[in-house]
PDB file of N, CA and C in Angstrom:
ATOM      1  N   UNK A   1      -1.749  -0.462 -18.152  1.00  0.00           N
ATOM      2  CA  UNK A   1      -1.898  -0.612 -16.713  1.00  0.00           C
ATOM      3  C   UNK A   1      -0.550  -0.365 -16.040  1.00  0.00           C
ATOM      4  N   UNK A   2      -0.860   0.115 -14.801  1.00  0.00           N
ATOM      5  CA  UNK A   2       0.534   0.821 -14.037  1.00  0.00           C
ATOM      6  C   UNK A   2       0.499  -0.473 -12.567  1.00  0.00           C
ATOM      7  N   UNK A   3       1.411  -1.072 -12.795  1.00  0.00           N
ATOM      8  CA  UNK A   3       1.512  -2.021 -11.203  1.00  0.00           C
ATOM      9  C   UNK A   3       2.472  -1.155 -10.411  1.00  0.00           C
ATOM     10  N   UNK A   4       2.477  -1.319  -8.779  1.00  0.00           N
ATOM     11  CA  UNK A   4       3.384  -0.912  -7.804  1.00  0.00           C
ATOM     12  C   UNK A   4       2.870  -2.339  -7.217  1.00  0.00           C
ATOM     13  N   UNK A   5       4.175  -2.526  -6.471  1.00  0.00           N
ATOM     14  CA  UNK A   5       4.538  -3.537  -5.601  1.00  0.00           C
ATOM     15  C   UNK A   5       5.636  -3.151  -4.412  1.00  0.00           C
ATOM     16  N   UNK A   6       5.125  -3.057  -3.564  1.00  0.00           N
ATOM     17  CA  UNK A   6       5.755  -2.526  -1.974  1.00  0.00           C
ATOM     18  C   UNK A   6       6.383  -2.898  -1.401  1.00  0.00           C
ATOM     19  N   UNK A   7       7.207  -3.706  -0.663  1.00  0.00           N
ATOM     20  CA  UNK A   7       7.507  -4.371   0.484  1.00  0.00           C
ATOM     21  C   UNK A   7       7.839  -3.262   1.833  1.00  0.00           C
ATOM     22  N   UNK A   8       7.078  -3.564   3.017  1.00  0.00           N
ATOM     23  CA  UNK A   8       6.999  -2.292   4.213  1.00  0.00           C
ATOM     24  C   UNK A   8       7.275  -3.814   5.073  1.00  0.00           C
ATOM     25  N   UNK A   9       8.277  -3.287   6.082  1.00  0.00           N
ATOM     26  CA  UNK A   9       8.858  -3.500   6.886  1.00  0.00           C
ATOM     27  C   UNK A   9       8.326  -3.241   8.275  1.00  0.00           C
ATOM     28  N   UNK A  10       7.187  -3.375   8.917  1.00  0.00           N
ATOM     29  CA  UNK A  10       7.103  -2.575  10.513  1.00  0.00           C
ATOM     30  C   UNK A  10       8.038  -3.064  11.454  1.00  0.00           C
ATOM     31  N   UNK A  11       7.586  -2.450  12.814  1.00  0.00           N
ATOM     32  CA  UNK A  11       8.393  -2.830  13.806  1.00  0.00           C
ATOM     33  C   UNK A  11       7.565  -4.191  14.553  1.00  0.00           C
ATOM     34  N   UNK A  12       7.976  -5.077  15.012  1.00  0.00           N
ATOM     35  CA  UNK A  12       6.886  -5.809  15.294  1.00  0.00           C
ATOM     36  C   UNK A  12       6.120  -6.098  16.284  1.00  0.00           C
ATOM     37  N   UNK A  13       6.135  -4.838  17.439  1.00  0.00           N
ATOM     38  CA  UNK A  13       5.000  -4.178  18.127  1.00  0.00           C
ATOM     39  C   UNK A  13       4.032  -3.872  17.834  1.00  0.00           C
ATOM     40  N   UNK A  14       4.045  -3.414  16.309  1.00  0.00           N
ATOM     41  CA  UNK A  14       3.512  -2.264  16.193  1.00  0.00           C
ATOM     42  C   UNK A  14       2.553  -2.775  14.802  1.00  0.00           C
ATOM     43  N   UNK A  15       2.905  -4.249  14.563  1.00  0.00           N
ATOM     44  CA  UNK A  15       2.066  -5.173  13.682  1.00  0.00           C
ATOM     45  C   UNK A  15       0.486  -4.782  13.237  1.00  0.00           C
ATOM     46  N   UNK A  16      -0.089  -4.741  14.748  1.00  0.00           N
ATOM     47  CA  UNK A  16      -1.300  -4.825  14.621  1.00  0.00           C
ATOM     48  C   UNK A  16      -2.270  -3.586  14.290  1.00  0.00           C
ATOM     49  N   UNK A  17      -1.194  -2.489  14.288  1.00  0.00           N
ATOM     50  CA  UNK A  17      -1.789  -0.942  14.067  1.00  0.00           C
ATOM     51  C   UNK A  17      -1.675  -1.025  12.591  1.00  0.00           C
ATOM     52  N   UNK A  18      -0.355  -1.138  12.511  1.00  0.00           N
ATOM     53  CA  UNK A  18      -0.300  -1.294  10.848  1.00  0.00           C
ATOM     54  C   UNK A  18      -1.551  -1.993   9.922  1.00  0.00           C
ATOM     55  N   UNK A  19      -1.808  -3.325  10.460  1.00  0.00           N
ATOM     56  CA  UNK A  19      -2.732  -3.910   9.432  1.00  0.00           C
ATOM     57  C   UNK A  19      -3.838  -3.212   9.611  1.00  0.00           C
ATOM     58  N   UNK A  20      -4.393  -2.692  10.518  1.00  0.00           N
ATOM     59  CA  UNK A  20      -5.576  -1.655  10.813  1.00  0.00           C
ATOM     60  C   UNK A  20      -5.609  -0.547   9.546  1.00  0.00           C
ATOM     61  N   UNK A  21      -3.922   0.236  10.151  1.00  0.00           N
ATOM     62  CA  UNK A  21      -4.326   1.410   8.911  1.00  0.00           C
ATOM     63  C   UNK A  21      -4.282   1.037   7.639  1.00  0.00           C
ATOM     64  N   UNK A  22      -3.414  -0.254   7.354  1.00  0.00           N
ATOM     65  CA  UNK A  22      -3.179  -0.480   6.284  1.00  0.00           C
ATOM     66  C   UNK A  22      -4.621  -1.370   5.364  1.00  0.00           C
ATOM     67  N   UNK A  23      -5.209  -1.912   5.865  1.00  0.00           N
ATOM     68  CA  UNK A  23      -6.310  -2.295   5.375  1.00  0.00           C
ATOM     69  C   UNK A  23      -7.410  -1.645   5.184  1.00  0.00           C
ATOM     70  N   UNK A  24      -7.565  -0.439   6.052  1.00  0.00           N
ATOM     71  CA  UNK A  24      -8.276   0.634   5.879  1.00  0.00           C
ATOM     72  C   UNK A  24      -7.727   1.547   4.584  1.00  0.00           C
ATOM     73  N   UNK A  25      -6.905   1.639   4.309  1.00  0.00           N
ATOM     74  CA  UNK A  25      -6.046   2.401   3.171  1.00  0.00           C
ATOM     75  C   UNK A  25      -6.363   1.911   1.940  1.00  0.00           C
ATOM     76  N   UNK A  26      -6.077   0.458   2.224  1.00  0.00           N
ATOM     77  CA  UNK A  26      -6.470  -0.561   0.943  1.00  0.00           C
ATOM     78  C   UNK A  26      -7.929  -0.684   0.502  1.00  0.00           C
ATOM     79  N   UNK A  27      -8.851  -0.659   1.671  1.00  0.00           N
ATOM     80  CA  UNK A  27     -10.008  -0.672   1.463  1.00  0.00           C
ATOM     81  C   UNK A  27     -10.518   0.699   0.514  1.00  0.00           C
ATOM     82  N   UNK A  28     -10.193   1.782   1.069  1.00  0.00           N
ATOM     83  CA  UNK A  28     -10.742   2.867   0.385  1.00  0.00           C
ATOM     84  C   UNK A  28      -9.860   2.894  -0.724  1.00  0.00           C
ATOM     85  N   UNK A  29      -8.899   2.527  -0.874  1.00  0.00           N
ATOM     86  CA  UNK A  29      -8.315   2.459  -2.613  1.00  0.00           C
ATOM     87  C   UNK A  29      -9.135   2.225  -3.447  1.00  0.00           C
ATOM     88  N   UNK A  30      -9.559   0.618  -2.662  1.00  0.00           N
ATOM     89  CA  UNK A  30     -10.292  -0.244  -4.041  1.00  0.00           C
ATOM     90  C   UNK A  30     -11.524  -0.042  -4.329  1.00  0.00           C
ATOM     91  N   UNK A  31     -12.665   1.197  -3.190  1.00  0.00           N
ATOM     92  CA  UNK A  31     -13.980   1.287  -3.246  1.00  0.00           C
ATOM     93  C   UNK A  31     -13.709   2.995  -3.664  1.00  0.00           C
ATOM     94  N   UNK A  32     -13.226   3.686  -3.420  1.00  0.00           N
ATOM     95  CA  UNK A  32     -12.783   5.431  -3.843  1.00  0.00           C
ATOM     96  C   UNK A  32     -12.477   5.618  -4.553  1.00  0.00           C
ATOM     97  N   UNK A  33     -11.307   4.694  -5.619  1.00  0.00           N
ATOM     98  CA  UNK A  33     -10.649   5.289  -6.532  1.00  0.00           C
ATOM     99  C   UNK A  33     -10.842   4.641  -7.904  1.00  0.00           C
ATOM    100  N   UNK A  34     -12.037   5.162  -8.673  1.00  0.00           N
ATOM    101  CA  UNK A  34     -11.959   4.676 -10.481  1.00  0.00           C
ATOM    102  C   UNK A  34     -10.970   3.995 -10.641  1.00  0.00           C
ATOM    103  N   UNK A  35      -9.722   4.504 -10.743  1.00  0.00           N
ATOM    104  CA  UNK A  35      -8.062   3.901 -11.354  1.00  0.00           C
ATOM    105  C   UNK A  35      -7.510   3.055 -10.736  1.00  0.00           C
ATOM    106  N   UNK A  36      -7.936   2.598  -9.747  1.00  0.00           N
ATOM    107  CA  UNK A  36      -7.193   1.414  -8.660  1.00  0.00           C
ATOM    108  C   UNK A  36      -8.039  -0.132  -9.182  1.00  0.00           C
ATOM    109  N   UNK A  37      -7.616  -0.466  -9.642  1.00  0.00           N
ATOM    110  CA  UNK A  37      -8.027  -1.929 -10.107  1.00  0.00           C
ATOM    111  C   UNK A  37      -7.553  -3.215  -9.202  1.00  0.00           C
ATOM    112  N   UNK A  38      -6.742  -2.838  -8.640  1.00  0.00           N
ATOM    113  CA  UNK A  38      -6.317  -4.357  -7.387  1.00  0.00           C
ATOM    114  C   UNK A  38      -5.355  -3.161  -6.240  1.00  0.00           C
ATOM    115  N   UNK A  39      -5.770  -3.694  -4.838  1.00  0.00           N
ATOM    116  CA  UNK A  39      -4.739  -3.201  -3.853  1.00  0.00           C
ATOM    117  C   UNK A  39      -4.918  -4.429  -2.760  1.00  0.00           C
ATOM    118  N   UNK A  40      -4.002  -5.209  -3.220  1.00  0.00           N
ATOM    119  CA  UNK A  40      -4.142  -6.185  -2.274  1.00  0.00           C
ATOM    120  C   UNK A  40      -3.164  -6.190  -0.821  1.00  0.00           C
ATOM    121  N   UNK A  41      -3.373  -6.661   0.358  1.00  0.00           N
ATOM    122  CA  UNK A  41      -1.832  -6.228   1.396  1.00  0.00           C
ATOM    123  C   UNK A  41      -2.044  -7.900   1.560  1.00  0.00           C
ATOM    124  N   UNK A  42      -0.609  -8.453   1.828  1.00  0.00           N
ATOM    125  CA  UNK A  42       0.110  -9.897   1.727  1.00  0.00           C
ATOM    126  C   UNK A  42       1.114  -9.572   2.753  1.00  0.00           C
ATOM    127  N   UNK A  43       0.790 -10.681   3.978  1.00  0.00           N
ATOM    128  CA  UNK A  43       1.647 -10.531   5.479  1.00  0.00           C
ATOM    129  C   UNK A  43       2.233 -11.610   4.563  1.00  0.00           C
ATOM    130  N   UNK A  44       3.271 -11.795   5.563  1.00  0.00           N
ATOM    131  CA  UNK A  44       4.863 -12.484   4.987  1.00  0.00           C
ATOM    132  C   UNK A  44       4.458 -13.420   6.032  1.00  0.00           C
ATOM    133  N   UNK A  45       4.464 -14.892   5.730  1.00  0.00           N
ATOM    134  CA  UNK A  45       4.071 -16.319   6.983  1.00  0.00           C
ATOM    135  C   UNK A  45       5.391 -16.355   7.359  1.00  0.00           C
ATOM    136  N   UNK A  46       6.342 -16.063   6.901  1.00  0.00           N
ATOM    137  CA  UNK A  46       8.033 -16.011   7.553  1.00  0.00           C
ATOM    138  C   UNK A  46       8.201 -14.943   7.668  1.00  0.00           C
ATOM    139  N   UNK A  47       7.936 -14.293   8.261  1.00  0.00           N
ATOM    140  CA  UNK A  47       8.102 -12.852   8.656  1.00  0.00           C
ATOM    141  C   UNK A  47       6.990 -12.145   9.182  1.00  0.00           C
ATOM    142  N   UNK A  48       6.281 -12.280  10.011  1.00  0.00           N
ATOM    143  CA  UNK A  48       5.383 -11.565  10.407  1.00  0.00           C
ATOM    144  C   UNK A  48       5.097 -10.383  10.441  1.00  0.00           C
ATOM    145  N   UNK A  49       6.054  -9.632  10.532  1.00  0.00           N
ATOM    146  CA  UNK A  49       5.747  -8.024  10.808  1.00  0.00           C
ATOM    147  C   UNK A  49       6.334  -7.161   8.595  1.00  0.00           C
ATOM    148  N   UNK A  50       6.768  -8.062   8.142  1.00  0.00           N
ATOM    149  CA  UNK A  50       6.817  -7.782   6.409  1.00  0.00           C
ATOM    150  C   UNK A  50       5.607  -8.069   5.788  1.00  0.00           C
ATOM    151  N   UNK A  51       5.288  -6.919   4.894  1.00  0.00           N
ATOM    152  CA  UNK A  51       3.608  -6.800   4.119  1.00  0.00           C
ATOM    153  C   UNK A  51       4.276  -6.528   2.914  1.00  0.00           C
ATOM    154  N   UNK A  52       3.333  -7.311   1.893  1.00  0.00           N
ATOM    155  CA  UNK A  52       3.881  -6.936   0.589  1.00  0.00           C
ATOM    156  C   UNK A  52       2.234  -6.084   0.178  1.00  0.00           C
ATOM    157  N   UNK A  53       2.577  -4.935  -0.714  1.00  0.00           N
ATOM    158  CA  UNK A  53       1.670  -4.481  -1.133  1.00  0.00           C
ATOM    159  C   UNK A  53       1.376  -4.669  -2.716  1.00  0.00           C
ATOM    160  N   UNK A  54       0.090  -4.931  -3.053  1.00  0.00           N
ATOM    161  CA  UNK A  54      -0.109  -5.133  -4.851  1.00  0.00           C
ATOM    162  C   UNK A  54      -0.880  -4.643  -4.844  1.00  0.00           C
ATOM    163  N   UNK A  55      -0.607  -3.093  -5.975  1.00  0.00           N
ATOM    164  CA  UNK A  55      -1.686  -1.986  -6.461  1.00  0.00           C
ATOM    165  C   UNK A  55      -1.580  -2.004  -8.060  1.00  0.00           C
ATOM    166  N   UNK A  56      -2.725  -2.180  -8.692  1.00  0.00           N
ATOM    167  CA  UNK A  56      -2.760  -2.012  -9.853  1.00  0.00           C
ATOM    168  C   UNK A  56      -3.776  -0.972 -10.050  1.00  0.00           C
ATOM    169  N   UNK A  57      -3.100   0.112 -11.505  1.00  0.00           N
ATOM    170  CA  UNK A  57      -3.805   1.232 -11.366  1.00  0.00           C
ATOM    171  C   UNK A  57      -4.012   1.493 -13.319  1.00  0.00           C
ATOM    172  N   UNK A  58      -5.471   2.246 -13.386  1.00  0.00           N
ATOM    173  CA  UNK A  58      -5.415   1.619 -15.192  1.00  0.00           C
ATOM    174  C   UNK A  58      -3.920   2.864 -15.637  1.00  0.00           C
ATOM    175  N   UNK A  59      -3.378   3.291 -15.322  1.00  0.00           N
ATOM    176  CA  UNK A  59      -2.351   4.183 -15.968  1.00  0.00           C
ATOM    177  C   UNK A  59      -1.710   5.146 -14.479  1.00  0.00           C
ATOM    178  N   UNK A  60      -0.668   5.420 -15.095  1.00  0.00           N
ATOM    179  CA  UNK A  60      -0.124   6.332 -13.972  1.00  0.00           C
ATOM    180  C   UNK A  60      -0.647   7.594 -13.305  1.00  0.00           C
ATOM    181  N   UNK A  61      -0.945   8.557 -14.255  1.00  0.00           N
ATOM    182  CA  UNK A  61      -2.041   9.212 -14.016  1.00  0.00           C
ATOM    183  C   UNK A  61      -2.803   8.784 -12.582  1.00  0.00           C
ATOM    184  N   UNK A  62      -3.491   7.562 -12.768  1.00  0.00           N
ATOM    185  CA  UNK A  62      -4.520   6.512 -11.151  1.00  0.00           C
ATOM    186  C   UNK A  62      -3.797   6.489 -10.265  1.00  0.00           C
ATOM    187  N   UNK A  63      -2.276   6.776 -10.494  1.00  0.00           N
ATOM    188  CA  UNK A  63      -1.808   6.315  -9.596  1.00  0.00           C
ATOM    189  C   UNK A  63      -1.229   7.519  -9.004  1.00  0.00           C
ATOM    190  N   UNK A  64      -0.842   8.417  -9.456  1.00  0.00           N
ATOM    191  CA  UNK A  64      -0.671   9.781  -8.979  1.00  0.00           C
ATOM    192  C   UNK A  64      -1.840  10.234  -8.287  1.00  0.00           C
ATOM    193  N   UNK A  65      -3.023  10.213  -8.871  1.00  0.00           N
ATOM    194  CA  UNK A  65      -4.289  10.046  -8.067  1.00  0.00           C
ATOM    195  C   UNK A  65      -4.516   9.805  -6.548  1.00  0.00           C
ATOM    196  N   UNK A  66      -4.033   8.056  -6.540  1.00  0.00           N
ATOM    197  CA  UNK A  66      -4.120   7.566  -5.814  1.00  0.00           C
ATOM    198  C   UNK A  66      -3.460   8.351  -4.269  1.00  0.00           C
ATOM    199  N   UNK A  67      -2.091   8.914  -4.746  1.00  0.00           N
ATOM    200  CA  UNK A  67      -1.238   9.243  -4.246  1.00  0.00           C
ATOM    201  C   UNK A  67      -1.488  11.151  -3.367  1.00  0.00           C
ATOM    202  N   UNK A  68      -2.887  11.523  -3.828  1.00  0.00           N
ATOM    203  CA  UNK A  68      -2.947  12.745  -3.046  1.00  0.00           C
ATOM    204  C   UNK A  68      -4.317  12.574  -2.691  1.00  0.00           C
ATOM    205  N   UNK A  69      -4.831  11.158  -2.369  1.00  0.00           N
ATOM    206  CA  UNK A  69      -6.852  11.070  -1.872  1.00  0.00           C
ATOM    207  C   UNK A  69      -6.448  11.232  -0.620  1.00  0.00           C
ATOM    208  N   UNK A  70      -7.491  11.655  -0.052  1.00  0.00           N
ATOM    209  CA  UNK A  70      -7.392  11.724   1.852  1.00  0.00           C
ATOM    210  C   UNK A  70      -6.952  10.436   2.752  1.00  0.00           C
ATOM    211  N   UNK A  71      -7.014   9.442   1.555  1.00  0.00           N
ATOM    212  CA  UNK A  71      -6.970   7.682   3.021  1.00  0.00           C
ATOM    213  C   UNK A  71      -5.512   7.894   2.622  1.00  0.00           C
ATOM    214  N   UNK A  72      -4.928   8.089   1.471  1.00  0.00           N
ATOM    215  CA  UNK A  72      -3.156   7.917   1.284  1.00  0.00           C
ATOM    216  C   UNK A  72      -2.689   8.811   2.471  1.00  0.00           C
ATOM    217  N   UNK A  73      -3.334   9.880   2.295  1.00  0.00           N
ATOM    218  CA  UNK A  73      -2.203  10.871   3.119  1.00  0.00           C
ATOM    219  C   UNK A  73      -2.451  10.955   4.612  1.00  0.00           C
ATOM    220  N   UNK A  74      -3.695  10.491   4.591  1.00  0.00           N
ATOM    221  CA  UNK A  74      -3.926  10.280   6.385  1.00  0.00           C
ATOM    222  C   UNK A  74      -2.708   9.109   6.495  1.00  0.00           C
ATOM    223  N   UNK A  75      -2.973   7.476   5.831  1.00  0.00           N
ATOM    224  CA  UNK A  75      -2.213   6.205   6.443  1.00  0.00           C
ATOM    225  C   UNK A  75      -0.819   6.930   6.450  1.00  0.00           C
ATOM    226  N   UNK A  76      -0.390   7.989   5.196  1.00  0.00           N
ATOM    227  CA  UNK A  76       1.507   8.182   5.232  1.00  0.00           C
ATOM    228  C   UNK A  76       1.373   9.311   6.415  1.00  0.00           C
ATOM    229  N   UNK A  77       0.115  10.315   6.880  1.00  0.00           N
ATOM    230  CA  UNK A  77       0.706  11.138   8.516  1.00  0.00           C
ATOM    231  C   UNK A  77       0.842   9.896   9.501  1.00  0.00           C
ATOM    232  N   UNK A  78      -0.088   8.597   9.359  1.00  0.00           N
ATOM    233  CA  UNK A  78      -0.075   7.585  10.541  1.00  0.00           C
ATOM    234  C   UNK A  78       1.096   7.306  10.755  1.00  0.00           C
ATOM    235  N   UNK A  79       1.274   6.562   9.237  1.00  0.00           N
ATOM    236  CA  UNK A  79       3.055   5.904   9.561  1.00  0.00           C
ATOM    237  C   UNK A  79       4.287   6.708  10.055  1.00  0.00           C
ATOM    238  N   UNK A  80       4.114   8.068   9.698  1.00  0.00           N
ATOM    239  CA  UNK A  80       5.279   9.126   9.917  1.00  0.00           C
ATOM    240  C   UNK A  80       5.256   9.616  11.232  1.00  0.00           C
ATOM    241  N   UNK A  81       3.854   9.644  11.875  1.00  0.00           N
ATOM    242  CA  UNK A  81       3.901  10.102  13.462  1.00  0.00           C
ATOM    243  C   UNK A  81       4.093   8.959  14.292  1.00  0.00           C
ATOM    244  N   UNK A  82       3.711   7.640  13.964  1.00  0.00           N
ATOM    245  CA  UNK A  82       3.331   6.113  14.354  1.00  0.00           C
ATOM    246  C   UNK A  82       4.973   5.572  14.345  1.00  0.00           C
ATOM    247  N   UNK A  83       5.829   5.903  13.609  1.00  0.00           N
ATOM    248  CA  UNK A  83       6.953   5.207  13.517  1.00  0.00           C
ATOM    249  C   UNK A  83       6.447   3.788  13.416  1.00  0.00           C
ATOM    250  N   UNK A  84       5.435   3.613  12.215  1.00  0.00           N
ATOM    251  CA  UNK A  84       4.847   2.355  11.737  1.00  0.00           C
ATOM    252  C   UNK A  84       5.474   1.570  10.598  1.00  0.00           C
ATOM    253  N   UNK A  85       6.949   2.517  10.257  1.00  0.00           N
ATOM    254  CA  UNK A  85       7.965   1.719   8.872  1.00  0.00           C
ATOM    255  C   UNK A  85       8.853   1.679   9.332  1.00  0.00           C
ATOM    256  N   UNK A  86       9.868   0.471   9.449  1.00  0.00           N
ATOM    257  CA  UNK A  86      11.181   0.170   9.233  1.00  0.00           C
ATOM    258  C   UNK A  86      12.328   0.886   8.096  1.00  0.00           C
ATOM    259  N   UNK A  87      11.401  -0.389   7.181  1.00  0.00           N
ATOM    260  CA  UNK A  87      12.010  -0.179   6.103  1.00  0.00           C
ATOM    261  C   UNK A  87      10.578  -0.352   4.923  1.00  0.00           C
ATOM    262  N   UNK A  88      10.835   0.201   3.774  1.00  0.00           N
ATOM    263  CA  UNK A  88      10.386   0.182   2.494  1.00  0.00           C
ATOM    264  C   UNK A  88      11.166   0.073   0.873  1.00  0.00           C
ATOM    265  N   UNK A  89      10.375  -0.705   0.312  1.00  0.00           N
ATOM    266  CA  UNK A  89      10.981  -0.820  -1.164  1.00  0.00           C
ATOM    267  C   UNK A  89       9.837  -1.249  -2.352  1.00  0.00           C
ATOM    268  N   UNK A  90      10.062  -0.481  -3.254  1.00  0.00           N
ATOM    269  CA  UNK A  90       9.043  -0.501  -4.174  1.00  0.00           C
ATOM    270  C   UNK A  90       9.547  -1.108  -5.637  1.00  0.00           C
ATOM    271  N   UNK A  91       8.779  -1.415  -6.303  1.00  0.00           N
ATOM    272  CA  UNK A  91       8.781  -1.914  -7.902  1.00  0.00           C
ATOM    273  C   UNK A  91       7.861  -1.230  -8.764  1.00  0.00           C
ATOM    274  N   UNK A  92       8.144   0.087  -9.440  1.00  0.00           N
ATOM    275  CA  UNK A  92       6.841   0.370 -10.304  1.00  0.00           C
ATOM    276  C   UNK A  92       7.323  -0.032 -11.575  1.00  0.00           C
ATOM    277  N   UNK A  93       6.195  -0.226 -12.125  1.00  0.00           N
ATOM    278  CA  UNK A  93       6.384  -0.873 -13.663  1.00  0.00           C
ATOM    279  C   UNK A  93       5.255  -1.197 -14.597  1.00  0.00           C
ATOM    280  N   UNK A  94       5.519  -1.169 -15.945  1.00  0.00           N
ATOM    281  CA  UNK A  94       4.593  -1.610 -17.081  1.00  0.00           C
ATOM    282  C   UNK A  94       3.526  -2.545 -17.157  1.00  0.00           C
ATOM    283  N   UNK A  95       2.192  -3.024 -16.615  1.00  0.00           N
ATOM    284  CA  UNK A  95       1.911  -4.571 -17.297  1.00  0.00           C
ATOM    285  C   UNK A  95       1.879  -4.737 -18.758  1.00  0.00           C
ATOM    286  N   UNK A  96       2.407  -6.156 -18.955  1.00  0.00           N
ATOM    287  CA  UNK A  96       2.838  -6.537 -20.513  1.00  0.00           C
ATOM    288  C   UNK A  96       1.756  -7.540 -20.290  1.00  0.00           C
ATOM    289  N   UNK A  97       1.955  -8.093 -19.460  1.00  0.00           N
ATOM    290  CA  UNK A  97       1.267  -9.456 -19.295  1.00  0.00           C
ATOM    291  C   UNK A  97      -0.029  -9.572 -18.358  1.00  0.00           C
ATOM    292  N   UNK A  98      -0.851 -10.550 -18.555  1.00  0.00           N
ATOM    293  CA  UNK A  98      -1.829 -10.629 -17.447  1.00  0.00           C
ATOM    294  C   UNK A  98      -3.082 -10.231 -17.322  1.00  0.00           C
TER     295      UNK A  98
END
């Protein structure tokens, strides 16, 4: 199994568009894509406008996948025309455990 873990930064105007596209994104992950096994989005209670993202995918491969379906690349034209990211930082990695 292939985990990514996100942290996205919005602006915090712009909060409420984000969770729109972003739950829409997440949604069709977890109902579209065979290889997506968890895409969960986690608002920050101290931080309001910080989302942590948790995607688990059965191998990388799912996740490269993941990475050219129509909901990915529509939410990354949203965010890129939307000026809907601050900042971003990711964790990809192995599951050993779990």
């Amino acid at each position: 199994m292939t985990s990514l873990i996100v942290t996205i930064e919005t602006p915090p105007d712009r909060v409420d568009e984000f969770i729109r596209f972003m739950t829409a994104a997440a949604h069709d992950a977890r109902t579209k894509e065979p290889g997506c096994r968890r895409f969960e989005v986690t608002r920050l209670t101290d931080q309001p406008n910080v989302f942590t993202l948790a995607e688990l995918y059965d191998d990388y491969a799912a996740l490269e996948a993941h990475r050219l379906t129509p909901h990915f690349l529509l939410f990354k034209k949203r965010a890129e025309e939307g000026n809907l990211i601050i900042s971003k930082t990711s964790a990809l990695g192995e599951v050993i455990s779990g």
